[in-house]
Protein backbone atom coordinates (compact mmCIF):
# COMPACT_ATOMS: atom_id res chain seq x y z
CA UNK A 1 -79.38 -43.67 -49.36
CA UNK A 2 -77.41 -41.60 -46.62
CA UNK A 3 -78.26 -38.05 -46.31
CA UNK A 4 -76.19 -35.48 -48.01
CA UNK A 5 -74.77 -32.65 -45.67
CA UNK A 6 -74.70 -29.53 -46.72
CA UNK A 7 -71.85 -27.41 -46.65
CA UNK A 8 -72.56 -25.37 -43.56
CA UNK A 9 -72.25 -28.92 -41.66
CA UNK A 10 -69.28 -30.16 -43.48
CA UNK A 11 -67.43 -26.87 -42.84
CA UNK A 12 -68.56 -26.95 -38.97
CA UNK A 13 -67.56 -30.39 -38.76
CA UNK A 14 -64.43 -29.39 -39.70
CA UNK A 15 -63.90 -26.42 -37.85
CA UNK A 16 -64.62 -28.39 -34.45
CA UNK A 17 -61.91 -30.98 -35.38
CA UNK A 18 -59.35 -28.74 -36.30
CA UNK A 19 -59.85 -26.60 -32.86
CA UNK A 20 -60.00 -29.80 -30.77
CA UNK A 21 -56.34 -30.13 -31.87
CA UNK A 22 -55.33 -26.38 -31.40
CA UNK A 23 -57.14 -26.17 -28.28
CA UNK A 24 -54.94 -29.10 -27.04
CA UNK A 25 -51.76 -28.27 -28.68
CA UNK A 26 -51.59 -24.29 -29.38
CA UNK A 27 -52.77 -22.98 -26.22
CA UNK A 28 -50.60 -22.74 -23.66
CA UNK A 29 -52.53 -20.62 -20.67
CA UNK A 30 -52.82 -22.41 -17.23
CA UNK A 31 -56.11 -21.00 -16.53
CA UNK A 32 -57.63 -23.34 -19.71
CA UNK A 33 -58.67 -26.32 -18.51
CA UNK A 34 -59.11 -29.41 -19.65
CA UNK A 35 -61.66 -28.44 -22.76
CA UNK A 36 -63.47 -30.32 -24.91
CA UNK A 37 -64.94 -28.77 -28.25
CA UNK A 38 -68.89 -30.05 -28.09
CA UNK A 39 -70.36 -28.72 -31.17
CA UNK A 40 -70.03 -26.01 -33.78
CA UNK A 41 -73.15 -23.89 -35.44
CA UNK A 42 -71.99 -21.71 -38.25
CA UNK A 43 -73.73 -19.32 -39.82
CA UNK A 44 -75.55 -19.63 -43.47
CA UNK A 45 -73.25 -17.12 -44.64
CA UNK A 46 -69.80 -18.89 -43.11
CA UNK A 47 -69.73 -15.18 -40.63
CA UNK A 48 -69.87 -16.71 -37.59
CA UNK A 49 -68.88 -19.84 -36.01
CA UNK A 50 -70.78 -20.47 -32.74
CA UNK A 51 -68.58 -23.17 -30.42
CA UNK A 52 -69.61 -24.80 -27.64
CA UNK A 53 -67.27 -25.85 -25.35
CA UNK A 54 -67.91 -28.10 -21.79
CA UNK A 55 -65.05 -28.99 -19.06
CA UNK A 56 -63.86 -31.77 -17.68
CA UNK A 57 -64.50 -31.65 -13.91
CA UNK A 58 -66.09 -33.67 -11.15
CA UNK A 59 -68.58 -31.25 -9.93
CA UNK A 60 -71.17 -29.45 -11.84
CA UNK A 61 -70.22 -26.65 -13.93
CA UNK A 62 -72.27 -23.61 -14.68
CA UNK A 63 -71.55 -20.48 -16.84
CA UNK A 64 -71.32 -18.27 -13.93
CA UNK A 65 -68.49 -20.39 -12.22
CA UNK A 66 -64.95 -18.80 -11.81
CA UNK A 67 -62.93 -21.90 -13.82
CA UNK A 68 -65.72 -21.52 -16.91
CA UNK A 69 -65.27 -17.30 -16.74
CA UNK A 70 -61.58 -17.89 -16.94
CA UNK A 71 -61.25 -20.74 -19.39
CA UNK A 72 -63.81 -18.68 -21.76
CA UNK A 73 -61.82 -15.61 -21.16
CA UNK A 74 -58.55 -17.41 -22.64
CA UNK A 75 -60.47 -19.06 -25.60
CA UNK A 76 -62.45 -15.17 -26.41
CA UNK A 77 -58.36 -13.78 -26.03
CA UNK A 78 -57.09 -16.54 -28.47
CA UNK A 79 -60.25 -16.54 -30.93
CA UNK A 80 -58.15 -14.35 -33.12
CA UNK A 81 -55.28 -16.75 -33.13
CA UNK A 82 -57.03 -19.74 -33.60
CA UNK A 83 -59.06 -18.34 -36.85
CA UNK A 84 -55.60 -17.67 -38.30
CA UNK A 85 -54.52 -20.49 -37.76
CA UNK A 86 -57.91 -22.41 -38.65
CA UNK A 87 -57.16 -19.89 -42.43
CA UNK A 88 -54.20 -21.89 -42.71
CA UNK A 89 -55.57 -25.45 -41.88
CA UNK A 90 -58.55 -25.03 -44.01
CA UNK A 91 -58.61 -23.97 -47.79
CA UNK A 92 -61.88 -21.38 -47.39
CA UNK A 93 -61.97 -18.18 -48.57
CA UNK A 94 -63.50 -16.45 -45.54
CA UNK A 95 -62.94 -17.87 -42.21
CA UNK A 96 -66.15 -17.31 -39.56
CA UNK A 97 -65.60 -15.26 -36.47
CA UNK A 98 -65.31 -17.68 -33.33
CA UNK A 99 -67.91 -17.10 -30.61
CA UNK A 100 -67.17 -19.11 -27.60
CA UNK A 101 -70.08 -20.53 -25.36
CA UNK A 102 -70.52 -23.15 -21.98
CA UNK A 103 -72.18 -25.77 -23.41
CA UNK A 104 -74.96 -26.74 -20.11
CA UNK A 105 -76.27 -29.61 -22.04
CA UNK A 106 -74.24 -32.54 -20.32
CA UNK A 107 -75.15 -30.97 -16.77
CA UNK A 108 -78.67 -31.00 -17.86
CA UNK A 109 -78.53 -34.30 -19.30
CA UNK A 110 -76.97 -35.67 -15.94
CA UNK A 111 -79.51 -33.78 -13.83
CA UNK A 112 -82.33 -35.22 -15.23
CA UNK A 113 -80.98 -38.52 -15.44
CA UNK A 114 -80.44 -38.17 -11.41
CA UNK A 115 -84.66 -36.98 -11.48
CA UNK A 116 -85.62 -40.19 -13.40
CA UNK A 117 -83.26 -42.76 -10.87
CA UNK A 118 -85.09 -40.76 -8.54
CA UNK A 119 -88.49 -41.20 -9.98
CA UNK A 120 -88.24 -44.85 -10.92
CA UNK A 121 -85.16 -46.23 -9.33
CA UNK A 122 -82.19 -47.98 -9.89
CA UNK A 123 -84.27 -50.89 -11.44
CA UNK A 124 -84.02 -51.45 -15.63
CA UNK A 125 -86.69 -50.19 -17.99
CA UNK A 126 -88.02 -53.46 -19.09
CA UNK A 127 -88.30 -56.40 -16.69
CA UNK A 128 -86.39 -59.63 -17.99
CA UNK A 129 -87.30 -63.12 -16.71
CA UNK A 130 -84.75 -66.09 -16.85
CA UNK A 131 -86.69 -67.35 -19.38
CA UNK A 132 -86.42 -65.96 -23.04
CA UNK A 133 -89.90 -67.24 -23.93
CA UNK A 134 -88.29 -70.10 -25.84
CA UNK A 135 -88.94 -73.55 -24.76
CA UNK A 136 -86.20 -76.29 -25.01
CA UNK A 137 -88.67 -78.66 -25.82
């Protein structure tokens, strides 16, 4: 039997669909880049709504870059516009408070996959032989 979300998920998943597509479509600064919407955490009591946003760049991004400052600085400016329009998308009676964040977790997760090439090489996991252990016979 599948587990049963609770509402705190349901209304989180929501929330980061619905300002994937305003993001993309509503927000019209040149100093946003090219954002994706990672995850959303909100609150027990539906007060907050934590988002966690990463970039789409070729180098490695951290939260004290320029482009992240700036692109957070446009999403913080339009948090107020983008709950009003998230009252109107969604049928809740309160709508959380957006808190934007840099979301580190794909740097990390490329960083130490560079440590473990490093560590082990560039050769698979599990050694394969021609042979599948199955004989023609």
């Amino acid at each position: 039997m599948p587990k049963e979300f609770s509402r705190v998920e349901r209304v989180a998943d929501q929330i980061q669909k619905e300002l994937a597509v305003m993001v993309q479509r509503e927000i019209k600064d040149p100093r946003l880049g090219m954002v994706t919407i990672n995850a959303v955490k909100v609150s027990r009591d539906l007060g907050y709504a934590d988002v966690y946003i990463s970039l789409l760049t070729t180098e490695e991004l951290t939260e004290a870059d320029p482009v992240v400052q700036d692109s957070l600085g446009v999403l913080r400016k339009a948090a107020g516009f983008l709950r009003s329009q998230l009252g109107r998308a969604m049928k809740l009676r309160v709508i959380p408070q957006l808190r934007f964040h840099f979301d580190t977790l794909g740097g990390q997760s490329r960083r130490i996959d560079s440590l473990i090439d490093r560590a082990v090489g560039r050769k698979p996991a599990v050694g394969r032989s021609d042979d599948s252990g199955e004989s023609g016979d």
